[in-house]
PDB file of N, CA and C in Angstrom:
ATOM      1  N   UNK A   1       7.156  28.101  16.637  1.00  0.00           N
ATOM      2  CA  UNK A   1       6.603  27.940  17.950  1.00  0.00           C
ATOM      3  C   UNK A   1       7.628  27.246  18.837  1.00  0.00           C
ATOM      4  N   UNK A   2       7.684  28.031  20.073  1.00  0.00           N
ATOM      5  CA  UNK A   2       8.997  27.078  20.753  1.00  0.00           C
ATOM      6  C   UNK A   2       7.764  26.921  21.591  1.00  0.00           C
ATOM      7  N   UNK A   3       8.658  25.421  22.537  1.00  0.00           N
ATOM      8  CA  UNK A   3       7.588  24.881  23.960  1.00  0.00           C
ATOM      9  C   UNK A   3       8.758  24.587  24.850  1.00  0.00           C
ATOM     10  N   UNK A   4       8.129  25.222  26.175  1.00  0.00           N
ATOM     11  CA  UNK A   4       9.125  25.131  26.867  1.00  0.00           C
ATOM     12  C   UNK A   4       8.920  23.923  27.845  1.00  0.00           C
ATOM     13  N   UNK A   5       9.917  23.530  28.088  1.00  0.00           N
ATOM     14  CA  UNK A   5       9.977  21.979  29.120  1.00  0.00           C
ATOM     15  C   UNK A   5      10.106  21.930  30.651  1.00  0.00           C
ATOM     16  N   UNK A   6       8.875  20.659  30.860  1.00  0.00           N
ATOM     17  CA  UNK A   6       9.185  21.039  32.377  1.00  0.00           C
ATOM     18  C   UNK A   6      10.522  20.713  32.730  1.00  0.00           C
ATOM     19  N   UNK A   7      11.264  20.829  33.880  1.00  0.00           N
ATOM     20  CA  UNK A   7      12.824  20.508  34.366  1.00  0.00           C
ATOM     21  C   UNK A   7      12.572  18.892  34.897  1.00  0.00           C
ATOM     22  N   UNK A   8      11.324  18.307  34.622  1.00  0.00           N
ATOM     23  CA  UNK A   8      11.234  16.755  34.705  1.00  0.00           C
ATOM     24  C   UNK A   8      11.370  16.053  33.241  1.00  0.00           C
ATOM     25  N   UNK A   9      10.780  16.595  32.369  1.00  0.00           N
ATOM     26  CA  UNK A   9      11.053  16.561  30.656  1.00  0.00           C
ATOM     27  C   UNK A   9      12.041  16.334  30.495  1.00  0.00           C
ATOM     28  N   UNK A  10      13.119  17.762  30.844  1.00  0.00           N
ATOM     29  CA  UNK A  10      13.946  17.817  30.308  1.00  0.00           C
ATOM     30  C   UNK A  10      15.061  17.107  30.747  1.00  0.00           C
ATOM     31  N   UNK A  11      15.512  16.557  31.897  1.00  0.00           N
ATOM     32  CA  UNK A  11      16.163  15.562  32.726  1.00  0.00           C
ATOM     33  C   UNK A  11      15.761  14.178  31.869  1.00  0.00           C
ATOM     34  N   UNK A  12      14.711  13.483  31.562  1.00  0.00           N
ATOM     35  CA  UNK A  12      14.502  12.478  31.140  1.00  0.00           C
ATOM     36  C   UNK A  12      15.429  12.713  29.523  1.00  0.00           C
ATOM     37  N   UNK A  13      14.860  13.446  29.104  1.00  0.00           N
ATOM     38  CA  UNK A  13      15.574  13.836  27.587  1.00  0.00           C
ATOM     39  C   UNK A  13      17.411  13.491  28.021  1.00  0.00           C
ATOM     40  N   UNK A  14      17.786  14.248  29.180  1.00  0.00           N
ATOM     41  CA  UNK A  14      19.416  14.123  29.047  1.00  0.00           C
ATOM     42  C   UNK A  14      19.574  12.818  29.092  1.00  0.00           C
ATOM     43  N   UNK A  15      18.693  11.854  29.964  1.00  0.00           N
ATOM     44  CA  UNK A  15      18.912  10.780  30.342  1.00  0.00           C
ATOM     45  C   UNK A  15      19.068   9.378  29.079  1.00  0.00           C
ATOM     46  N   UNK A  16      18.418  10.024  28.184  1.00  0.00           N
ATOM     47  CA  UNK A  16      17.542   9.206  26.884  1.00  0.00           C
ATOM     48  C   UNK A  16      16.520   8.567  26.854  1.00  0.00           C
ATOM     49  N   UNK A  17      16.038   9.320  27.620  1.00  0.00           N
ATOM     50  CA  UNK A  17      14.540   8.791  27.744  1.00  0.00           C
ATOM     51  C   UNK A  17      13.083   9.013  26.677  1.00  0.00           C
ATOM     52  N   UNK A  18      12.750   8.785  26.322  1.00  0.00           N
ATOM     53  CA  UNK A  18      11.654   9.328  25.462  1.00  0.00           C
ATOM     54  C   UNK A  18      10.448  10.243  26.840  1.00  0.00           C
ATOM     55  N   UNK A  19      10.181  11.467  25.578  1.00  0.00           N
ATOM     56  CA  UNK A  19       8.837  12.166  26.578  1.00  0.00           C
ATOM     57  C   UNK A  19       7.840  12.116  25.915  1.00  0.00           C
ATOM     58  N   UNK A  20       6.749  11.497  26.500  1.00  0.00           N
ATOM     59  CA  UNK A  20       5.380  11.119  25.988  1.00  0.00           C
ATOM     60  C   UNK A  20       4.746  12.642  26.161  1.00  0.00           C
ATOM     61  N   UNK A  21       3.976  12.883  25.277  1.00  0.00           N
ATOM     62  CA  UNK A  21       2.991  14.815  25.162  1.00  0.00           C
ATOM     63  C   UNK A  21       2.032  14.150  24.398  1.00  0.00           C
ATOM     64  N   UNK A  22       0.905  14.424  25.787  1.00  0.00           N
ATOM     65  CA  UNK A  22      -0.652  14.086  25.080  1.00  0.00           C
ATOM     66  C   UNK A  22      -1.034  15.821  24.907  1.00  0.00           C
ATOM     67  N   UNK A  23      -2.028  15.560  23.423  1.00  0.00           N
ATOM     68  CA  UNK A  23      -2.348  16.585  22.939  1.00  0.00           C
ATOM     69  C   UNK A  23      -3.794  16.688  23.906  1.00  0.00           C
ATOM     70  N   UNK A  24      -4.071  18.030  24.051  1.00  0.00           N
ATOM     71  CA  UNK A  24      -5.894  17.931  24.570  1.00  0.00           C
ATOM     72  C   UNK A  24      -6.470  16.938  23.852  1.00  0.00           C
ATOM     73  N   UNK A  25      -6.725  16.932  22.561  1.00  0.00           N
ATOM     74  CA  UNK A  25      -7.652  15.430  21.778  1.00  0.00           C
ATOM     75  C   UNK A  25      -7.022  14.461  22.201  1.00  0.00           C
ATOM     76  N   UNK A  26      -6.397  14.369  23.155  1.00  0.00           N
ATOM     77  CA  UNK A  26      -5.816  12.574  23.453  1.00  0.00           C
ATOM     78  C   UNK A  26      -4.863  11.795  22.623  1.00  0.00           C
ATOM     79  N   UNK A  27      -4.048  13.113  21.365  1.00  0.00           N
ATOM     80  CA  UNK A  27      -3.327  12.487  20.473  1.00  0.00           C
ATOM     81  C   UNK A  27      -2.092  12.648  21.121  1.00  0.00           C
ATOM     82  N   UNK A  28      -1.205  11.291  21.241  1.00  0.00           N
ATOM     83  CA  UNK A  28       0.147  10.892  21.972  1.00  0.00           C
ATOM     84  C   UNK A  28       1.267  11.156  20.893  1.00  0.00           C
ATOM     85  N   UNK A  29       2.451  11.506  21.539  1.00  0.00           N
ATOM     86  CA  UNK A  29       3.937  11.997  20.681  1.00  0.00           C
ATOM     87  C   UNK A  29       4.775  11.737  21.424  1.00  0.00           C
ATOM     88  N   UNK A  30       5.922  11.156  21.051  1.00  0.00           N
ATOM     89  CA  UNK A  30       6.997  11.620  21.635  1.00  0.00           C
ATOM     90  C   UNK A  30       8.417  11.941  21.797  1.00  0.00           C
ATOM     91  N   UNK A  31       8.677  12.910  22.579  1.00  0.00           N
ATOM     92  CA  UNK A  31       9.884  13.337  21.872  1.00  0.00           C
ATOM     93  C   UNK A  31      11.278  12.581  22.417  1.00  0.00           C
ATOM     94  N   UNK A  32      12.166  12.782  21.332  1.00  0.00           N
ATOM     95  CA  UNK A  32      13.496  12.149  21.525  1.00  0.00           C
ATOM     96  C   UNK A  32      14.416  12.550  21.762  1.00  0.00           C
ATOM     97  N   UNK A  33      15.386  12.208  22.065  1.00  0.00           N
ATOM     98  CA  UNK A  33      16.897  13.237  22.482  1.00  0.00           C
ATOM     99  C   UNK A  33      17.328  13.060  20.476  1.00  0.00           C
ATOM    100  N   UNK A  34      18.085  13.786  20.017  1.00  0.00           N
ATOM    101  CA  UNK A  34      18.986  13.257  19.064  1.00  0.00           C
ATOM    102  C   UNK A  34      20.009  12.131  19.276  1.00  0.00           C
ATOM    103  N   UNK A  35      20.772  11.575  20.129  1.00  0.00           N
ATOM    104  CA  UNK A  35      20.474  10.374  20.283  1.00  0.00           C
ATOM    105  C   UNK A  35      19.720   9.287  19.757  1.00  0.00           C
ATOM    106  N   UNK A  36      18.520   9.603  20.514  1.00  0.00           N
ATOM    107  CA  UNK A  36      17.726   8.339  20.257  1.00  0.00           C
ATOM    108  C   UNK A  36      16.501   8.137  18.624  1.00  0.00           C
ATOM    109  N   UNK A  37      16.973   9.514  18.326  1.00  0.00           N
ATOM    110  CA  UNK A  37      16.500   9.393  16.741  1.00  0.00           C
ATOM    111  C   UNK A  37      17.477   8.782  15.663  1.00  0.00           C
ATOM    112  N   UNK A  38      18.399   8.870  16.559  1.00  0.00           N
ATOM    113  CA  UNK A  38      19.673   8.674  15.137  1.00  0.00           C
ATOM    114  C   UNK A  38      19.147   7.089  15.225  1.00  0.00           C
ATOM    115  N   UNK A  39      19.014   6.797  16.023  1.00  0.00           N
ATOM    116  CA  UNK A  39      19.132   5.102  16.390  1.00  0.00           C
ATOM    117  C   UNK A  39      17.927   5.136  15.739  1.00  0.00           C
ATOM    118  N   UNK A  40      16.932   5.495  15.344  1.00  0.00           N
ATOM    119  CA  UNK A  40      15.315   4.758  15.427  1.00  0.00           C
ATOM    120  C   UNK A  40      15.348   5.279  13.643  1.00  0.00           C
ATOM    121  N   UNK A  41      16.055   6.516  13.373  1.00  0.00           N
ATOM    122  CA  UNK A  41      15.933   6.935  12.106  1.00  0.00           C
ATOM    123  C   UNK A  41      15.769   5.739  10.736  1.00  0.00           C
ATOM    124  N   UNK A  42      16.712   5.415  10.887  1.00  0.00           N
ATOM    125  CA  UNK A  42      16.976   4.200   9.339  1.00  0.00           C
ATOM    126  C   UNK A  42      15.647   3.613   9.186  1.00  0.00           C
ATOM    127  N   UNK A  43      14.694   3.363  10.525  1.00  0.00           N
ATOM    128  CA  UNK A  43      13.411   2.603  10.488  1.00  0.00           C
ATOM    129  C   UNK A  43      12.201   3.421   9.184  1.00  0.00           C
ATOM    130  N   UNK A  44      12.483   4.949   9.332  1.00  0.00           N
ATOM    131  CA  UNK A  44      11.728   5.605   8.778  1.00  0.00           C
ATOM    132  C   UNK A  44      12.214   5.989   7.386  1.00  0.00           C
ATOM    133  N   UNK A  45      13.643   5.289   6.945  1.00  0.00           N
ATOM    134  CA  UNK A  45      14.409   5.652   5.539  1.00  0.00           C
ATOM    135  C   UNK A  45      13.623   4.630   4.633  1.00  0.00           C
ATOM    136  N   UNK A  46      13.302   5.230   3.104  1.00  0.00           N
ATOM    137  CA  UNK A  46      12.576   3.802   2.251  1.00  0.00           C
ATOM    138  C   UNK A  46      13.729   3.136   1.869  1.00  0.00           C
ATOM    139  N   UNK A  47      14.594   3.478   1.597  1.00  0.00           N
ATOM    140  CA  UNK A  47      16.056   1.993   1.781  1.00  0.00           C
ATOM    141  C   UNK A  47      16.025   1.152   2.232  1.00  0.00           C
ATOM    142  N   UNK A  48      15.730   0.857   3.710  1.00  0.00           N
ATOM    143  CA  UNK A  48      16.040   0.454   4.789  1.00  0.00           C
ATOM    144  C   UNK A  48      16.153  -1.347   4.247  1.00  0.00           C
ATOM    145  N   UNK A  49      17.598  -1.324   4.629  1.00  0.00           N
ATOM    146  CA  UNK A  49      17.648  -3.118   4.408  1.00  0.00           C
ATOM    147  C   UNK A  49      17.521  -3.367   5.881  1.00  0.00           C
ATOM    148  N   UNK A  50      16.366  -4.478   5.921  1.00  0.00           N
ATOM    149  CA  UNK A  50      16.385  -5.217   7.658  1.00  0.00           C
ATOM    150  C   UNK A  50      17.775  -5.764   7.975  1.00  0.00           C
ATOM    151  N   UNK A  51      18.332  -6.377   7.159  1.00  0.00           N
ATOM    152  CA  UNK A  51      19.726  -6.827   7.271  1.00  0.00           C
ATOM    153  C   UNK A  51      20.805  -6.287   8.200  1.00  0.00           C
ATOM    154  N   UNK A  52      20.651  -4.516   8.179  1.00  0.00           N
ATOM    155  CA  UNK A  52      21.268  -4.143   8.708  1.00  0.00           C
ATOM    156  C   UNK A  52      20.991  -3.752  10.448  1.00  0.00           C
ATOM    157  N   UNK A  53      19.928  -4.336  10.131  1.00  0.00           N
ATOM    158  CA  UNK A  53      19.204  -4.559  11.687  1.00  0.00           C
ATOM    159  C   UNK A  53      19.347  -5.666  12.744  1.00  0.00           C
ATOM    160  N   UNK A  54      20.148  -6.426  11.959  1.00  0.00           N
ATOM    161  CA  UNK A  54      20.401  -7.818  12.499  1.00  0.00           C
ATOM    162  C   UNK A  54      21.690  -8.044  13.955  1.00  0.00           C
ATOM    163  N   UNK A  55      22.226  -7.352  13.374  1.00  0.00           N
ATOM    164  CA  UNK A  55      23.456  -6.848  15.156  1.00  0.00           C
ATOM    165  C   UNK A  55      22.691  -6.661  16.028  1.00  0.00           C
ATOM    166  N   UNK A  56      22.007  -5.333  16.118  1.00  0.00           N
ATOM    167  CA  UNK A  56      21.688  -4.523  16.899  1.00  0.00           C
ATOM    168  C   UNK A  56      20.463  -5.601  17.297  1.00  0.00           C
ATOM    169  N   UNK A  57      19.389  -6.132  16.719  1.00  0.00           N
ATOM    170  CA  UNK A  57      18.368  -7.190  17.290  1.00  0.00           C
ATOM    171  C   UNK A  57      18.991  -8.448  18.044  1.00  0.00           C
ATOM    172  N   UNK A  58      19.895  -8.956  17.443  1.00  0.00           N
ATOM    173  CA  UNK A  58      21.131 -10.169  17.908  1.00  0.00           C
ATOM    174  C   UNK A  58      21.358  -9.654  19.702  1.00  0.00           C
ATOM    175  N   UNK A  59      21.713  -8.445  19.357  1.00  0.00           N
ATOM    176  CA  UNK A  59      22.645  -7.616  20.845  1.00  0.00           C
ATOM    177  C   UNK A  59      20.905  -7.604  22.044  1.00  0.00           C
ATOM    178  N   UNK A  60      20.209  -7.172  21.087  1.00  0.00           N
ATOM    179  CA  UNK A  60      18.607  -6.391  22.023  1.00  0.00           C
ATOM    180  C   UNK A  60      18.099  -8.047  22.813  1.00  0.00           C
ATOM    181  N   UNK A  61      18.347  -8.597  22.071  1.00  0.00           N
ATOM    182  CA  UNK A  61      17.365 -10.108  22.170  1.00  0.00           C
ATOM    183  C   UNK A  61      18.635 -11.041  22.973  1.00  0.00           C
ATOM    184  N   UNK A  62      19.465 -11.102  22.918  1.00  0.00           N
ATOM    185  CA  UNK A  62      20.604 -11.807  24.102  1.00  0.00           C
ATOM    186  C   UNK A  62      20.411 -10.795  25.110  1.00  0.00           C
ATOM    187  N   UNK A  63      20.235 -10.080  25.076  1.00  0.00           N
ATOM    188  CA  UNK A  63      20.239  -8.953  26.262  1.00  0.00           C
ATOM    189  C   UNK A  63      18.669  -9.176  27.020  1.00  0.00           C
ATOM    190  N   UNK A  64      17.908  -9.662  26.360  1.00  0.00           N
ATOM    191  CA  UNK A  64      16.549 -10.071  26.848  1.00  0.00           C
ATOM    192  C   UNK A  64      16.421 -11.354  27.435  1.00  0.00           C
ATOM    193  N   UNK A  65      17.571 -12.277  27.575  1.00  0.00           N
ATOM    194  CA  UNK A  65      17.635 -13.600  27.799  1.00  0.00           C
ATOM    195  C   UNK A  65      17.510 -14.761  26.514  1.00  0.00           C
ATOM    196  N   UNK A  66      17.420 -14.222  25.749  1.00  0.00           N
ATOM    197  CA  UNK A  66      17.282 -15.350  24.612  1.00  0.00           C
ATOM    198  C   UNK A  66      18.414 -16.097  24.400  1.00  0.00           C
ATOM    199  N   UNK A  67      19.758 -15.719  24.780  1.00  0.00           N
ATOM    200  CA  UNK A  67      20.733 -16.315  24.768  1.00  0.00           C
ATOM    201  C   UNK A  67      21.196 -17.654  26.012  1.00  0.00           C
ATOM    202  N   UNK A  68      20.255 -17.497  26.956  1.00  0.00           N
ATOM    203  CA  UNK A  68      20.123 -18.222  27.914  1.00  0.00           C
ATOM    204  C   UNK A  68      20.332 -19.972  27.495  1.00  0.00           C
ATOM    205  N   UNK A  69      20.755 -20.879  28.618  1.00  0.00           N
ATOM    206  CA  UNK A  69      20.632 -21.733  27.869  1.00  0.00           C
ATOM    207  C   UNK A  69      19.486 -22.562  28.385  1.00  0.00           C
ATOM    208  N   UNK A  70      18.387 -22.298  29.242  1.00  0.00           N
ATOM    209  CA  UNK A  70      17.294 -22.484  29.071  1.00  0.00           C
ATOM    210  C   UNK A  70      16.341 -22.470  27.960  1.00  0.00           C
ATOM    211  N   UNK A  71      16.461 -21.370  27.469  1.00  0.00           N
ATOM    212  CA  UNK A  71      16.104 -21.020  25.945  1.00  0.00           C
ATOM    213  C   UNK A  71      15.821 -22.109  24.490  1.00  0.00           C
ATOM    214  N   UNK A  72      17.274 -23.171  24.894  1.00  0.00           N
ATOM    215  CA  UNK A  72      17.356 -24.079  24.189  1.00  0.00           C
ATOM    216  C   UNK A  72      16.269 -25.164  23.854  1.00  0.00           C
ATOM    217  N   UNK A  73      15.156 -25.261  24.851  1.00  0.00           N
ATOM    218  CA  UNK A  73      14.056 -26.129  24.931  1.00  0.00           C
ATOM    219  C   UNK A  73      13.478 -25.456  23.831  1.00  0.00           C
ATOM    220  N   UNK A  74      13.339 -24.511  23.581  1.00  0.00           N
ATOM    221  CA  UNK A  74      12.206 -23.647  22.117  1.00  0.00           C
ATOM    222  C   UNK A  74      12.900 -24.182  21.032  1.00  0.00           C
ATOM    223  N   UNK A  75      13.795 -24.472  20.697  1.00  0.00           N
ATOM    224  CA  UNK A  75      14.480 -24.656  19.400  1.00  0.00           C
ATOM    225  C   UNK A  75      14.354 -26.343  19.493  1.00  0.00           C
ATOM    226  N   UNK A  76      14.088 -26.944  20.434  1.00  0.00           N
ATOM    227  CA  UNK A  76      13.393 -28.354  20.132  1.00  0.00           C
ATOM    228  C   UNK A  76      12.063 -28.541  19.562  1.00  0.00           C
ATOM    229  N   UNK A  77      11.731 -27.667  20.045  1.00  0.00           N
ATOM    230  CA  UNK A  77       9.992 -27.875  19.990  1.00  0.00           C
ATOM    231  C   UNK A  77       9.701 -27.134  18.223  1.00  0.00           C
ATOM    232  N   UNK A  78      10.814 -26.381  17.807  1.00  0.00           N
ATOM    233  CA  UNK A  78      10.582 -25.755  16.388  1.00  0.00           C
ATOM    234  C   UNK A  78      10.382 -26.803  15.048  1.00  0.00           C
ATOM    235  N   UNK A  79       9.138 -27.117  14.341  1.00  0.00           N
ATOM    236  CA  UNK A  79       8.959 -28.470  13.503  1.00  0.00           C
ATOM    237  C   UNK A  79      10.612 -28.367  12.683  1.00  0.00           C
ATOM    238  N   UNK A  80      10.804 -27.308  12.339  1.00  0.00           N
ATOM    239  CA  UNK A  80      12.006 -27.229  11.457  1.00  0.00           C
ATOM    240  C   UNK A  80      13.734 -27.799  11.994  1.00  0.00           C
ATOM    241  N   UNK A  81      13.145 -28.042  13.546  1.00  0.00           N
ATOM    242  CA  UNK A  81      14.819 -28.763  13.812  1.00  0.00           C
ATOM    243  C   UNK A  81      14.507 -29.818  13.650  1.00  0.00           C
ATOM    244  N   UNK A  82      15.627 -30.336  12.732  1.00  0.00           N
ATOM    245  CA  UNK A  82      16.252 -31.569  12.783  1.00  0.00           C
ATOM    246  C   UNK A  82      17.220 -32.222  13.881  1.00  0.00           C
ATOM    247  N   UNK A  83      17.287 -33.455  14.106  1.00  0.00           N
ATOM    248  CA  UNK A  83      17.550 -34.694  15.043  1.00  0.00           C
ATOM    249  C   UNK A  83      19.055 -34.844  14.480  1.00  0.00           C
TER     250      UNK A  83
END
């Protein structure tokens, strides 16, 4: 079965965007560029060491502000820091 895409779909796809496709029953999917599967793949491998997830979360989460040095007030308040 092929499905053909609207030219708004398919623009988001070049872009790397994910495309959300609700089924009539209200069941949600969505599709990926290859790109953005390669990246999400390892999640769905039974191997998968989290370990190797640790860059890429490091990079996602400084990129979210966690690296801020505002930030630093949370790591006071954590029972586990020490003085």
């Amino acid at each position: 079965m092929a499905i053909l895409l609207t030219e708004e779909q398919s623009q988001a796809l070049t872009q790397n965007l994910p495309v959300e496709i609700t089924t009539p029953d209200g069941g949600v999917f969505y599709l990926l560029s290859s790109d953005q599967y390669g990246k999400v793949r390892a999640i769905f491998d039974d191997d998968l060491d989290p370990r190797s997830m640790y860059p890429q979360m490091a990079k996602t989460f400084g990129a979210a502000g966690w690296d801020d040095a505002e930030m630093d007030v949370y790591d006071e308040l954590d029972p586990r820091h020490t003085l």
